[in-house]
Protein backbone atom coordinates (compact mmCIF):
# COMPACT_ATOMS: atom_id res chain seq x y z
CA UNK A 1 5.75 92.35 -48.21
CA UNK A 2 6.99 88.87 -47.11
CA UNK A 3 9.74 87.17 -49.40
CA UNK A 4 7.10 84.64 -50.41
CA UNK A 5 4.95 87.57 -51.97
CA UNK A 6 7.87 89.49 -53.49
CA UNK A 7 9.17 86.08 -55.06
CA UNK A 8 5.43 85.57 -56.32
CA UNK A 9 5.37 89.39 -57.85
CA UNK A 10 8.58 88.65 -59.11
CA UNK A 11 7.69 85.37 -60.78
CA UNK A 12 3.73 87.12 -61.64
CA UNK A 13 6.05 89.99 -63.66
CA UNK A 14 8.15 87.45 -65.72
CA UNK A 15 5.42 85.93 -66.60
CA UNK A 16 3.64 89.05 -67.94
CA UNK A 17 6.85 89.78 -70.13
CA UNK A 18 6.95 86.05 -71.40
CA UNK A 19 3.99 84.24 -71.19
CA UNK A 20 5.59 81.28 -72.20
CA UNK A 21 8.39 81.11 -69.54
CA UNK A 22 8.33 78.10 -67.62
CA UNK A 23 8.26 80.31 -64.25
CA UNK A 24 7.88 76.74 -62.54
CA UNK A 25 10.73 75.20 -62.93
CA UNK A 26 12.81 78.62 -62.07
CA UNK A 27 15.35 77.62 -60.14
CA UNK A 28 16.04 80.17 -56.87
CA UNK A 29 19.86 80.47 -57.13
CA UNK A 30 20.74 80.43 -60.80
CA UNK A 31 20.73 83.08 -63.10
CA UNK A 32 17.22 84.44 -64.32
CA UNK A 33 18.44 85.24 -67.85
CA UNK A 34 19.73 81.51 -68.04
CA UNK A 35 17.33 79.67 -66.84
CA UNK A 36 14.91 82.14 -69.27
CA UNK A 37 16.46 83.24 -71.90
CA UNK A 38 15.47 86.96 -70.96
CA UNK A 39 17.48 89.63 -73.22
CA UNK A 40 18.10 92.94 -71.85
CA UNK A 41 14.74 94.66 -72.84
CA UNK A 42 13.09 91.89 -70.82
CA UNK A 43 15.62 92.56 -67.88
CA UNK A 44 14.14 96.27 -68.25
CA UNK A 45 10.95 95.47 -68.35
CA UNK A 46 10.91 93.83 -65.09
CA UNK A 47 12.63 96.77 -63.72
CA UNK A 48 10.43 99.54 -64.92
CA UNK A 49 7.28 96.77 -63.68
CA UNK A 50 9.03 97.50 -60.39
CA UNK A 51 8.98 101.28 -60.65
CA UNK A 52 5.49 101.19 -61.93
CA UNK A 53 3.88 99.15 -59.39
CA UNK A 54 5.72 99.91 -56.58
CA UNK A 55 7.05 103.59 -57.13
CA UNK A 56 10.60 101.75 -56.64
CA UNK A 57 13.86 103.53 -58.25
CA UNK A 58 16.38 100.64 -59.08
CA UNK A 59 19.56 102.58 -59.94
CA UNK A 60 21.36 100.44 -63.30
CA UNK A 61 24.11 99.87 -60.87
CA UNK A 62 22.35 97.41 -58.72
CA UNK A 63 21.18 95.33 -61.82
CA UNK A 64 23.35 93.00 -60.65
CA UNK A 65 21.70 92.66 -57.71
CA UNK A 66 18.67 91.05 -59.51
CA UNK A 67 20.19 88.02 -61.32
CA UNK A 68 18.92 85.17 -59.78
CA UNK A 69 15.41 85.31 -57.93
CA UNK A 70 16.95 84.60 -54.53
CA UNK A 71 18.67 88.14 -55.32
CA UNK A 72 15.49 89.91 -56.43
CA UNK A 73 14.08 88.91 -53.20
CA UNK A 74 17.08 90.01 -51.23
CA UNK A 75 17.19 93.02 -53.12
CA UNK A 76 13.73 94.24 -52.67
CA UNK A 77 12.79 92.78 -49.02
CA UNK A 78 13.82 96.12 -47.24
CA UNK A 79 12.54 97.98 -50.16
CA UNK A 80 9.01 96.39 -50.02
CA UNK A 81 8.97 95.92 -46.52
CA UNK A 82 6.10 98.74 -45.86
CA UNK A 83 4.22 97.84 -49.29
């Protein structure tokens, strides 16, 4: 997958979990759970979206990792690269 497309399924998952997110005006380098008020279930829900879709393990220790959605998509680039 390219970083467009993972930032798209990224953005395409949010939107499933809150259909009334304003995924357009996201901006890349902020937090996520700022910018949309996502609680922790939400946060988990876009994680196990991950392992449903893409069969992809994301150990609670890299949460972290997918704060902001420049971070999800440097996160999962060389995880999706073959998908």
């Amino acid at each position: 997958m390219t970083r467009d497309q993972i930032k798209d399924v990224i953005v395409e998952i949010i939107q499933d979990i809150d259909e009334d997110a304003d995924v357009k005006s996201i901006s890349p380098d902020l937090p996520l759970r700022d910018q949309l008020d996502l609680d922790s279930m939400d946060f988990l829900d876009i994680v196990m979206e991950l392992r449903k879709r893409y069969q992809l393990q994301v150990p609670e220790a890299d949460y972290p990792e997918l704060a902001s959605l420049t971070s999800c998509v440097n996160y999962l680039e060389p995880r999706l690269k073959d998908v």
